[in-house]
Protein backbone atom coordinates (compact mmCIF):
# COMPACT_ATOMS: atom_id res chain seq x y z
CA UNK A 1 2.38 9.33 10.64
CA UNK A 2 3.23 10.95 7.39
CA UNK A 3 1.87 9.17 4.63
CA UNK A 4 -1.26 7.11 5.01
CA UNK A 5 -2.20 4.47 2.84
CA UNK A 6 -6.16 4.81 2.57
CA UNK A 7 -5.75 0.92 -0.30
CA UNK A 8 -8.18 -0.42 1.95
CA UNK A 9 -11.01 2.08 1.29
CA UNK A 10 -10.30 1.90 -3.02
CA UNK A 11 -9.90 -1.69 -2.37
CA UNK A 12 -13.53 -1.86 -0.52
CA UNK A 13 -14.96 0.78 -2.70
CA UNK A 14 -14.36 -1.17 -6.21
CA UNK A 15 -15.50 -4.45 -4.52
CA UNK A 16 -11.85 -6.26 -4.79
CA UNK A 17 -10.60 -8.18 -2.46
CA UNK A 18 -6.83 -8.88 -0.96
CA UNK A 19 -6.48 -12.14 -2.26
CA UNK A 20 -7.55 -11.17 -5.39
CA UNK A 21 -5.35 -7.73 -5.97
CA UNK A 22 -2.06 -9.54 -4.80
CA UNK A 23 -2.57 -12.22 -7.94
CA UNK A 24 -3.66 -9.46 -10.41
CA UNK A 25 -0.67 -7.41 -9.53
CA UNK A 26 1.67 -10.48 -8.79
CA UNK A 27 2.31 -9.59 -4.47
CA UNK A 28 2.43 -12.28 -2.07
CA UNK A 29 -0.72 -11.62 0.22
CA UNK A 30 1.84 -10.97 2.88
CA UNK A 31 4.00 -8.12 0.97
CA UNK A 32 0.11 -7.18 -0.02
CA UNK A 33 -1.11 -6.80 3.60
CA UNK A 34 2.10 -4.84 4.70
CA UNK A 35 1.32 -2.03 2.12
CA UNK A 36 -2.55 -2.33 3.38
CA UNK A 37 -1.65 -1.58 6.52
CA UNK A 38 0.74 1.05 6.15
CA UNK A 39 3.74 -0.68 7.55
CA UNK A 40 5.34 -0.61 4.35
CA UNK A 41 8.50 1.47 3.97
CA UNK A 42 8.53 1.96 0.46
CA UNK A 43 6.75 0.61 -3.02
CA UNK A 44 7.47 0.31 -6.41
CA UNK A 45 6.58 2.79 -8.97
CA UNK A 46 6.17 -0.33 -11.34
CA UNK A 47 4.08 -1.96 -8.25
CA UNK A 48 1.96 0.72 -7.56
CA UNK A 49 1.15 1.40 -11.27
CA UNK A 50 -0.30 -2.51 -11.46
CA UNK A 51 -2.40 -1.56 -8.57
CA UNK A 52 -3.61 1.84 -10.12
CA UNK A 53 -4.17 0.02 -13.27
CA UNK A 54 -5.95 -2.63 -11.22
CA UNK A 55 -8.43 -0.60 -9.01
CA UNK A 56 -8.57 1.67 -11.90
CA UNK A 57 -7.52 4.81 -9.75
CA UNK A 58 -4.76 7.31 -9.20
CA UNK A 59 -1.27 7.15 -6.72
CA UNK A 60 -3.71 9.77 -4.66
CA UNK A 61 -6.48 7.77 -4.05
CA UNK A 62 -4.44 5.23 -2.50
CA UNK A 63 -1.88 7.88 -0.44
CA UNK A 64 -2.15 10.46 1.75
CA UNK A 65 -0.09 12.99 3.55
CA UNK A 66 -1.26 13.53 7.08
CA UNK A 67 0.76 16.31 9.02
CA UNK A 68 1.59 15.54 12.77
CA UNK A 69 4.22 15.87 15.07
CA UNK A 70 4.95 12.20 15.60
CA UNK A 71 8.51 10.76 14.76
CA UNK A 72 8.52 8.50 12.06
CA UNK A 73 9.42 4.87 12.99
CA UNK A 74 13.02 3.43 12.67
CA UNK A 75 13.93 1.27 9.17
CA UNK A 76 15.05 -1.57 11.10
CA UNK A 77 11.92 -1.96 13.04
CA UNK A 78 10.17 -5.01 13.08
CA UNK A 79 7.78 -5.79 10.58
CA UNK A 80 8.38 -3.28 8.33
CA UNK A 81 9.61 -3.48 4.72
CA UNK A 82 9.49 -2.81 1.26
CA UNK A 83 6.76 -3.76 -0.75
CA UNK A 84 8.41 -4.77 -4.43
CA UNK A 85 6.99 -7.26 -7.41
């Protein structure tokens, strides 16, 4: 896995929903829900600084390193992307 993204837990925890994060930090609820549920492939520093600004949290709260032994998935899968303002 790698990097989790634990947004949905900060998200929960300061009472803020999807809908309306993605029009404080200007994301399309799609683009939004990728990073949510860690299919994103990359993000913004400028991105994630509206959302820490947002929640009112660190780049820490939101991410975490988890160690396994899994291979990480392929760029062109599917589904995945990058998550940009």
């Amino acid at each position: 896995m790698g990097i989790k993204v634990n947004l949905d837990r900060v998200m929960l925890d300061r009472g803020v929903s999807l809908t309306e994060l993605a029009q404080k930090v200007g994301l399309t609820l799609a683009n939004l829900s990728i990073l949510k549920s860690n299919k994103a492939r990359a993000v913004r520093f400028s991105t994630l600084e509206q959302i820490c600004r947002h929640l009112k949290c660190q780049p820490g709260d939101i991410f975490e390193y988890v160690e396994t032994g899994e291979p990480q998935p392929k760029e062109e899968e599917e589904g995945v992307g990058t998550v940009d303002a």
